[in-house]
C-alpha atoms as a PDB file:
ATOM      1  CA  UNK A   1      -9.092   0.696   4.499  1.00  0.00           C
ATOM      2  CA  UNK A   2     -10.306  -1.669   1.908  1.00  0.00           C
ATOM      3  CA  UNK A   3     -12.468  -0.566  -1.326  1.00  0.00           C
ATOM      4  CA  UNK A   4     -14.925  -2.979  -2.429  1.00  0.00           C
ATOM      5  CA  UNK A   5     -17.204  -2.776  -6.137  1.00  0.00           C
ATOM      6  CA  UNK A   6     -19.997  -5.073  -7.008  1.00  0.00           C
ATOM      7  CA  UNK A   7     -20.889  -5.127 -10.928  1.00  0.00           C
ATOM      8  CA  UNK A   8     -23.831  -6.351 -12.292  1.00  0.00           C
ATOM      9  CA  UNK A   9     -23.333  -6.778 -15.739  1.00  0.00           C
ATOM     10  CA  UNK A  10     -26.235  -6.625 -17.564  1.00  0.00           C
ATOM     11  CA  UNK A  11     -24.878  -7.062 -21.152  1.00  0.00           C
ATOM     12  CA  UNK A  12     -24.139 -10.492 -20.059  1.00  0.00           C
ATOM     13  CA  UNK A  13     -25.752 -11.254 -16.714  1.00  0.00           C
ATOM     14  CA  UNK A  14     -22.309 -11.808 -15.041  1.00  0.00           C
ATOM     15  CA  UNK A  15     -21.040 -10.147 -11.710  1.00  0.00           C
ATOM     16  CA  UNK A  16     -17.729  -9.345 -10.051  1.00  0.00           C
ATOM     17  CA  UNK A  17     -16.655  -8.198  -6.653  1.00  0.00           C
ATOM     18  CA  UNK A  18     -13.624  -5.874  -7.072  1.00  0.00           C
ATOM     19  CA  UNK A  19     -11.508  -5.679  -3.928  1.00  0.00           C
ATOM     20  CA  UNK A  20      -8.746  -2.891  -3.664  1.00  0.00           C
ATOM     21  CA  UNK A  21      -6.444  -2.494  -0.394  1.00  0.00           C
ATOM     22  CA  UNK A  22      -3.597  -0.441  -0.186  1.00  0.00           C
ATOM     23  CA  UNK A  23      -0.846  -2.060   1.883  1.00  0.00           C
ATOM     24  CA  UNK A  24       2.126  -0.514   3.694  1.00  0.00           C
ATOM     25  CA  UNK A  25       4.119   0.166   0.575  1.00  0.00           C
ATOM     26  CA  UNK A  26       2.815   1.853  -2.673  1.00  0.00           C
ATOM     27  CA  UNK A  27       0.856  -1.156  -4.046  1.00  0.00           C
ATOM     28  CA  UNK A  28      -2.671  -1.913  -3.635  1.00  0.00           C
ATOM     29  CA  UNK A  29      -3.434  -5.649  -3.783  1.00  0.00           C
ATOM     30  CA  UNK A  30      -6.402  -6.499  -6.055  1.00  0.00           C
ATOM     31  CA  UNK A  31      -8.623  -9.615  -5.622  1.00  0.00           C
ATOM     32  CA  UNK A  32     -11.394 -10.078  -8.650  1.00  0.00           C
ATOM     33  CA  UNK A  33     -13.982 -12.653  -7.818  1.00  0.00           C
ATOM     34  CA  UNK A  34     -16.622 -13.579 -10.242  1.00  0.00           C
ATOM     35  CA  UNK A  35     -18.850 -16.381 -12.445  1.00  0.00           C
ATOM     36  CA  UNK A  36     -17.040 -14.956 -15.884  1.00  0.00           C
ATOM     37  CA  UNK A  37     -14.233 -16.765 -16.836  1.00  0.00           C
ATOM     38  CA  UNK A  38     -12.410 -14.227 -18.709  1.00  0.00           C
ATOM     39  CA  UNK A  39     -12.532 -12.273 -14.993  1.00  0.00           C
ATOM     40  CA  UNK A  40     -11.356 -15.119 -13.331  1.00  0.00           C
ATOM     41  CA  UNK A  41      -7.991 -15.040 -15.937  1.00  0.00           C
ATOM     42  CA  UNK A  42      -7.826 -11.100 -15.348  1.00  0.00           C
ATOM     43  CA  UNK A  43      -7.986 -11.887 -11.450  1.00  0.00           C
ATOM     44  CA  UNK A  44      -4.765 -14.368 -11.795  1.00  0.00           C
ATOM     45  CA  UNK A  45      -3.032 -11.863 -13.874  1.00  0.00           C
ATOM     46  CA  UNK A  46      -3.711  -8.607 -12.231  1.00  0.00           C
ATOM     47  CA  UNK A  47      -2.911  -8.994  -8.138  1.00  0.00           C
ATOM     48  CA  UNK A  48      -1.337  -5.457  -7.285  1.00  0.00           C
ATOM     49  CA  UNK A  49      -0.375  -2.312  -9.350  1.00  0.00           C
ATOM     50  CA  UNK A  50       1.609   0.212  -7.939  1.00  0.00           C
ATOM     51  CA  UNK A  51      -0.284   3.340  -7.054  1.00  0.00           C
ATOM     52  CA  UNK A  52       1.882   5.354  -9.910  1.00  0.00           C
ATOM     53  CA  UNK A  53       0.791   3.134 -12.301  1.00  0.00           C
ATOM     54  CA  UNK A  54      -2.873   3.912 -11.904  1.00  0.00           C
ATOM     55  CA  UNK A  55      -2.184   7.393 -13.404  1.00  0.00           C
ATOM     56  CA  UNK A  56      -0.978   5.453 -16.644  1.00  0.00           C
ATOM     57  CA  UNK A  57      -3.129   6.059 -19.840  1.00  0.00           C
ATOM     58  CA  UNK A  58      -5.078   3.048 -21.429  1.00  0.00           C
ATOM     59  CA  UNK A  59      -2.016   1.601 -23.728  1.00  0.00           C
ATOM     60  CA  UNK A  60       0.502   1.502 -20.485  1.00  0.00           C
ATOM     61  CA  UNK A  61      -2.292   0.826 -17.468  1.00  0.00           C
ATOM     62  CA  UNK A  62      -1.036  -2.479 -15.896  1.00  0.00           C
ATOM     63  CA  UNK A  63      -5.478  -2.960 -15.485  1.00  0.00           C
ATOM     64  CA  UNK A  64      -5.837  -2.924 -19.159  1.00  0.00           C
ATOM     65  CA  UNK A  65      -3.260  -4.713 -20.364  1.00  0.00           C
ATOM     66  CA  UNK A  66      -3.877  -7.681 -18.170  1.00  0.00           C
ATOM     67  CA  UNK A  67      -7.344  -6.852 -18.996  1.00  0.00           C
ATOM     68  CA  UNK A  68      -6.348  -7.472 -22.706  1.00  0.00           C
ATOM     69  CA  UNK A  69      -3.906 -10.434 -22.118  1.00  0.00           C
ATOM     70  CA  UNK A  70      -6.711 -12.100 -20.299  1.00  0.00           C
ATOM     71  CA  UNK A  71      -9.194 -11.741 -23.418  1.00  0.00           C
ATOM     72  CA  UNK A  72     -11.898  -9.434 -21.470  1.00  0.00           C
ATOM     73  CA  UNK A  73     -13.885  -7.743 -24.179  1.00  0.00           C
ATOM     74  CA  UNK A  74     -13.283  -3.927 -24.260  1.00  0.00           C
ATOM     75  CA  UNK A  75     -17.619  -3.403 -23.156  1.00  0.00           C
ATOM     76  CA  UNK A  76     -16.824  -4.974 -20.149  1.00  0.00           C
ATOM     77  CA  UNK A  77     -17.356  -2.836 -17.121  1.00  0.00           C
ATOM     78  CA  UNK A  78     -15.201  -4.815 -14.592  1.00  0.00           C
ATOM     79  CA  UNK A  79     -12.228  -3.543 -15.726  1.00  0.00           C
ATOM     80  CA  UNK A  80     -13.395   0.254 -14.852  1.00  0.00           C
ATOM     81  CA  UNK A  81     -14.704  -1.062 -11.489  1.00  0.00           C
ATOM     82  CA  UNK A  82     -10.852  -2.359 -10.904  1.00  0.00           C
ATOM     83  CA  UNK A  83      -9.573   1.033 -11.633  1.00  0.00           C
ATOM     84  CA  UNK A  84     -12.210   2.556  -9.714  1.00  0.00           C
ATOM     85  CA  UNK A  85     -11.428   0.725  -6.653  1.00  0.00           C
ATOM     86  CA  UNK A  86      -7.806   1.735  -7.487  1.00  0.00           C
ATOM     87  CA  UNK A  87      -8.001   4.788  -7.524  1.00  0.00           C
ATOM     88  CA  UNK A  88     -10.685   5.272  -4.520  1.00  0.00           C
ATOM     89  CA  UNK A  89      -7.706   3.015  -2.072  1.00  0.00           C
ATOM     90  CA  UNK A  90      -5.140   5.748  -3.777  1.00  0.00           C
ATOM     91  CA  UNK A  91      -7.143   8.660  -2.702  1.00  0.00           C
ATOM     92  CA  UNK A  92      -7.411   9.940  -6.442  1.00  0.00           C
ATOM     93  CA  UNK A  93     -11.563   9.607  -5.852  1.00  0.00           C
ATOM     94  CA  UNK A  94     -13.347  10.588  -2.385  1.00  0.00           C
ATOM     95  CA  UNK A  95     -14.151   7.560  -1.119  1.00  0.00           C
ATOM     96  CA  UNK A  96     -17.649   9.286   0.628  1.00  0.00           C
ATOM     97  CA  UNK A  97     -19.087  10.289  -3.248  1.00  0.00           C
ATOM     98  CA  UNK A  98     -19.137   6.814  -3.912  1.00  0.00           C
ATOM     99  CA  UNK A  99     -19.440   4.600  -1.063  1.00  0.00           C
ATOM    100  CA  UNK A 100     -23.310   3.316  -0.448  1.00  0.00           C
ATOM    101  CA  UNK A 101     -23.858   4.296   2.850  1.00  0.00           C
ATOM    102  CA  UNK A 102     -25.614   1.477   4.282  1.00  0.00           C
ATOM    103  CA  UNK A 103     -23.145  -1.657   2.935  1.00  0.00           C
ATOM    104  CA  UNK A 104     -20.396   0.582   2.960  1.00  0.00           C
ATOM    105  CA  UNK A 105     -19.401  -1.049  -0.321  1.00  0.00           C
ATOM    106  CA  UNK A 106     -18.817   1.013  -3.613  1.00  0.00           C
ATOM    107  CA  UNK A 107     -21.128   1.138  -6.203  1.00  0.00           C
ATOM    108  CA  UNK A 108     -21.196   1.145 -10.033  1.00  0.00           C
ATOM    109  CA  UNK A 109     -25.090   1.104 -11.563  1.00  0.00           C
ATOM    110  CA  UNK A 110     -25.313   1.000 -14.838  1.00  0.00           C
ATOM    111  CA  UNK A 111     -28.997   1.787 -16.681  1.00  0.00           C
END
């Protein structure tokens, strides 16, 4: 099954679609589409992690060090919609507490 999160980023008015799908093996493959050019660098650097890397703390996370090689400013809320979507396609988060029942996409509000 494929995990999808739309951000709205209201610090800066930019959005991202987040797209997680765990494939036969124990990567997920990660697409990152989205009108923020440091996103669009983090979505060329960061194409799959392997599920036992998603466990890793902030300093060893494959997300956020790509996050940080790609110059994404540590406010940005992209980055926890990637390991959101992560971890939903590993099973670490129940996919039906979080999934909007009528697009059947994830999603992260932030007020």
């Amino acid at each position: 099954m494929v995990t999808k999160v739309s951000v709205d980023i209201p610090i800066c008015g930019k959005k991202a679609m987040v797209t997680a799908e765990k494939d036969s093996s124990s990567k997920i493959d990660i697409t990152i589409q989205s009108d923020c050019e440091y996103i669009r660098r983090l979505a060329e650097n960061l194409k799959e992690i392997d599920i036992k890397d998603a466990y890793m703390s902030f300093g060893e996370n494959p997300i956020f060090i790509s996050a940080k090689n790609s110059n994404v400013t540590v406010t940005c809320l992209v980055t926890c919609a990637v390991a959101n979507a992560v971890w939903v396609e590993a099973g670490l988060i129940s996919r039906s507490l979080t999934q909007d029942e009528k697009t059947r996409e994830l999603k992260l509000k932030f007020l």
